[in-house]
Protein backbone atom coordinates (compact mmCIF):
# COMPACT_ATOMS: atom_id res chain seq x y z
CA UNK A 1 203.00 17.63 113.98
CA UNK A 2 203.88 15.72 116.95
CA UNK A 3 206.78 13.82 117.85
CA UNK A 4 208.63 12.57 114.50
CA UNK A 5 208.70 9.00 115.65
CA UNK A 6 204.75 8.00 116.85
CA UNK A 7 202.97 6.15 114.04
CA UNK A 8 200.54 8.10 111.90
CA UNK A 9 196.83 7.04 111.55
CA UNK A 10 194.83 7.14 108.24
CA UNK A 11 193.39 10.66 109.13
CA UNK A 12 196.85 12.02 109.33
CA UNK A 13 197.97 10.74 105.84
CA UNK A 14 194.90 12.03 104.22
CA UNK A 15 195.29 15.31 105.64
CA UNK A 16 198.92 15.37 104.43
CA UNK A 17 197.32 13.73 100.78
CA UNK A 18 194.55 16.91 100.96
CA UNK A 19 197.82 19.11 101.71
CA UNK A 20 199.43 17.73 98.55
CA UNK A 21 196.99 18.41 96.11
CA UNK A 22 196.43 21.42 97.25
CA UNK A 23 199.99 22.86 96.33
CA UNK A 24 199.64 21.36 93.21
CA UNK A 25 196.74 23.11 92.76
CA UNK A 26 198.85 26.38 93.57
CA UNK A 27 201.45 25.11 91.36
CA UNK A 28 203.88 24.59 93.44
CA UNK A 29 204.71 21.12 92.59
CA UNK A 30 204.57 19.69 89.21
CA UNK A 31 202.03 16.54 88.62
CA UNK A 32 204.62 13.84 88.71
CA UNK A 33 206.09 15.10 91.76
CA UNK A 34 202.49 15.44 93.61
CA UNK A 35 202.36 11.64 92.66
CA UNK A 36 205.31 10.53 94.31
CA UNK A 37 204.72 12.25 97.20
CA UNK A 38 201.10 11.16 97.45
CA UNK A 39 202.36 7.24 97.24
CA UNK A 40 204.71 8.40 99.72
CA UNK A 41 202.46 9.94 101.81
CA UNK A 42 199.91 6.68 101.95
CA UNK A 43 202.79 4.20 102.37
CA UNK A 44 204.24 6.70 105.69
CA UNK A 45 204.24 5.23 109.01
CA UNK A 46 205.66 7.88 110.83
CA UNK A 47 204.94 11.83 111.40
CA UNK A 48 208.63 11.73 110.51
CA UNK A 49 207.50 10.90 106.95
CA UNK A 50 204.79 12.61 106.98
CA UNK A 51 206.53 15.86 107.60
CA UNK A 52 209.12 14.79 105.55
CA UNK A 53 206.71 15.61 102.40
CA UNK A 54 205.32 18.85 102.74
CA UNK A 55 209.27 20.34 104.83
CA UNK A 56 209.82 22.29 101.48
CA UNK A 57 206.34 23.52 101.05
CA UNK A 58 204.88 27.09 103.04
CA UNK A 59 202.22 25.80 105.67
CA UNK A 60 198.93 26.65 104.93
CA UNK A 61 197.32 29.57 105.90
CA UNK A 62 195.74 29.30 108.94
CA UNK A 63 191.84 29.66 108.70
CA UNK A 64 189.49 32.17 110.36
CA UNK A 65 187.72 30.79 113.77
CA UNK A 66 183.62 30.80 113.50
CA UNK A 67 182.52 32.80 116.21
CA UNK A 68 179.60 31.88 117.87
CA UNK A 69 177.03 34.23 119.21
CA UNK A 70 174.73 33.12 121.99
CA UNK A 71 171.16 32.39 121.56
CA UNK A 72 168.65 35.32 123.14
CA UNK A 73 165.40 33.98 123.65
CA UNK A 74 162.86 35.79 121.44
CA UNK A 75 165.05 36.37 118.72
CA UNK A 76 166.12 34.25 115.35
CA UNK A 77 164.04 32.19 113.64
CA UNK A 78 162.79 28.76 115.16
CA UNK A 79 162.18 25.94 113.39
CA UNK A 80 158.60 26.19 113.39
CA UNK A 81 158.63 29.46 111.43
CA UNK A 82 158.40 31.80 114.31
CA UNK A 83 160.20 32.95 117.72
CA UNK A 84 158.42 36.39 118.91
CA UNK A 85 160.47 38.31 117.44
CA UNK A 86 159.85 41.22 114.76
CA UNK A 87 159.28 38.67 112.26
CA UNK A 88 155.52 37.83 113.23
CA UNK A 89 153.15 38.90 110.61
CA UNK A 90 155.86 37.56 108.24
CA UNK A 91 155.50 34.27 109.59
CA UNK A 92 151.97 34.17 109.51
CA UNK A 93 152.34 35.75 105.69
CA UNK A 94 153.87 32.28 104.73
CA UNK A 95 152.00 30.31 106.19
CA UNK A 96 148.64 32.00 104.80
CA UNK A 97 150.56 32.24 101.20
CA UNK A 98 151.43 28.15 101.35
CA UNK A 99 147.50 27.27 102.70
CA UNK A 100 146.65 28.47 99.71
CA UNK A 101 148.86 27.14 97.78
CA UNK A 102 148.37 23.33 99.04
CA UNK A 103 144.47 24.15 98.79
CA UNK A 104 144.66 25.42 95.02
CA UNK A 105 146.34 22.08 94.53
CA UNK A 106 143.73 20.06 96.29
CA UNK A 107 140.70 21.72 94.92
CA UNK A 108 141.99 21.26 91.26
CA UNK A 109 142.65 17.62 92.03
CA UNK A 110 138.95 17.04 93.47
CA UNK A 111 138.10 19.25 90.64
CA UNK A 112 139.91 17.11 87.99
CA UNK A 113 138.25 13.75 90.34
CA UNK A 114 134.85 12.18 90.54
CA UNK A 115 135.79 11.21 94.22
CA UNK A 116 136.44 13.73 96.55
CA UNK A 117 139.98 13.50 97.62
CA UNK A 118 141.77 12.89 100.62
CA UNK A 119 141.86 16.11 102.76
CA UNK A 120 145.69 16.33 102.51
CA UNK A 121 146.45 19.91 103.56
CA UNK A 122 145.86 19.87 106.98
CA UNK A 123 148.83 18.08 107.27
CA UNK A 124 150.87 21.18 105.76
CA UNK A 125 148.84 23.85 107.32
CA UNK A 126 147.42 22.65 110.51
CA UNK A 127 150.23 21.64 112.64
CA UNK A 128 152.52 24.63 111.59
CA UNK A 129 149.26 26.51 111.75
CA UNK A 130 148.99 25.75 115.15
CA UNK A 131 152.42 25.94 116.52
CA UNK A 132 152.18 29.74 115.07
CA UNK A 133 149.08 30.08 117.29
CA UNK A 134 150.05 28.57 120.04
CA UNK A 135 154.00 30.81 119.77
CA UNK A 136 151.42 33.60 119.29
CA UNK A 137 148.97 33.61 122.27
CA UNK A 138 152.42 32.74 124.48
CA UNK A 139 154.07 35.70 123.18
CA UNK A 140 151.00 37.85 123.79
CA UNK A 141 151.30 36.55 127.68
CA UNK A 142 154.76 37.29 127.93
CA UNK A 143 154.41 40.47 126.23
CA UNK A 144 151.72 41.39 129.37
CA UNK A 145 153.64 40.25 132.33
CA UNK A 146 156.62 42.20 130.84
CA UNK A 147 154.44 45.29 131.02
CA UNK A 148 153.01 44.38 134.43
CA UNK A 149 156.59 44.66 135.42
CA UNK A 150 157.57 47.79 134.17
């Protein structure tokens, strides 16, 4: 913590509150004693205080860093179902299975209608549809020049 005598903000004594509860939780202090300190631990103005509370309890465990891995173009999965990599045909597998899906659900409503419905599906399988095209013909360009190169 820093300096024992700066004033503690909100975020502070809720992280010392979170702190709390979690070794009672771990049983290392008993219900009525988690309650003191946690009226403590809101009415603190200091670190002083602060540190004051938890001084007899181990400090936590610190926790693993996320590593982040950097983004290669062409691989992963992009929001629009596919990125040119392996996963291709699979992408166009799921978007085949869920046009018919949204069809068998518009054919037995027109079925079930004496109107004929509003076309509704192309708004499920037409724009993804052609985003999937459109990754596909650029990947197929790519793909070329690449071998151009070589």
């Amino acid at each position: 913590m820093p300096e024992p005598h700066l004033r503690a903000a909100d975020a502070d004594r809720a992280a010392v509150a979170t702190r709390l509860g979690d070794q009672m939780s771990a049983g290392r202090l008993t219900v009525a004693e988690y309650d003191e300190r946690l009226a403590r631990a809101y009415a603190a103005r200091t670190y002083g205080e602060l540190e004051a509370l938890t001084a007899d309890l181990p400090q936590p465990a610190p926790q693993p860093v996320a590593v982040r891995t950097a983004h290669v173009p062409g691989q992963g999965a992009s929001a629009c179902g596919w990125s040119g990599g392996p996963s291709r045909e699979a992408a166009w597998r799921n978007w085949a299975v869920v046009a018919v899906v949204v069809l068998t659900v518009w054919t037995a409503t027109a079925i079930g209608s004496t109107d004929l419905p509003y076309f509704w599906p192309i708004w499920v399988i037409g724009p993804w549809g052609a985003v999937l095209l459109a990754q596909t013909l650029s990947r197929g360009r790519r793909d070329d020049a690449r071998r151009r190169l070589t």
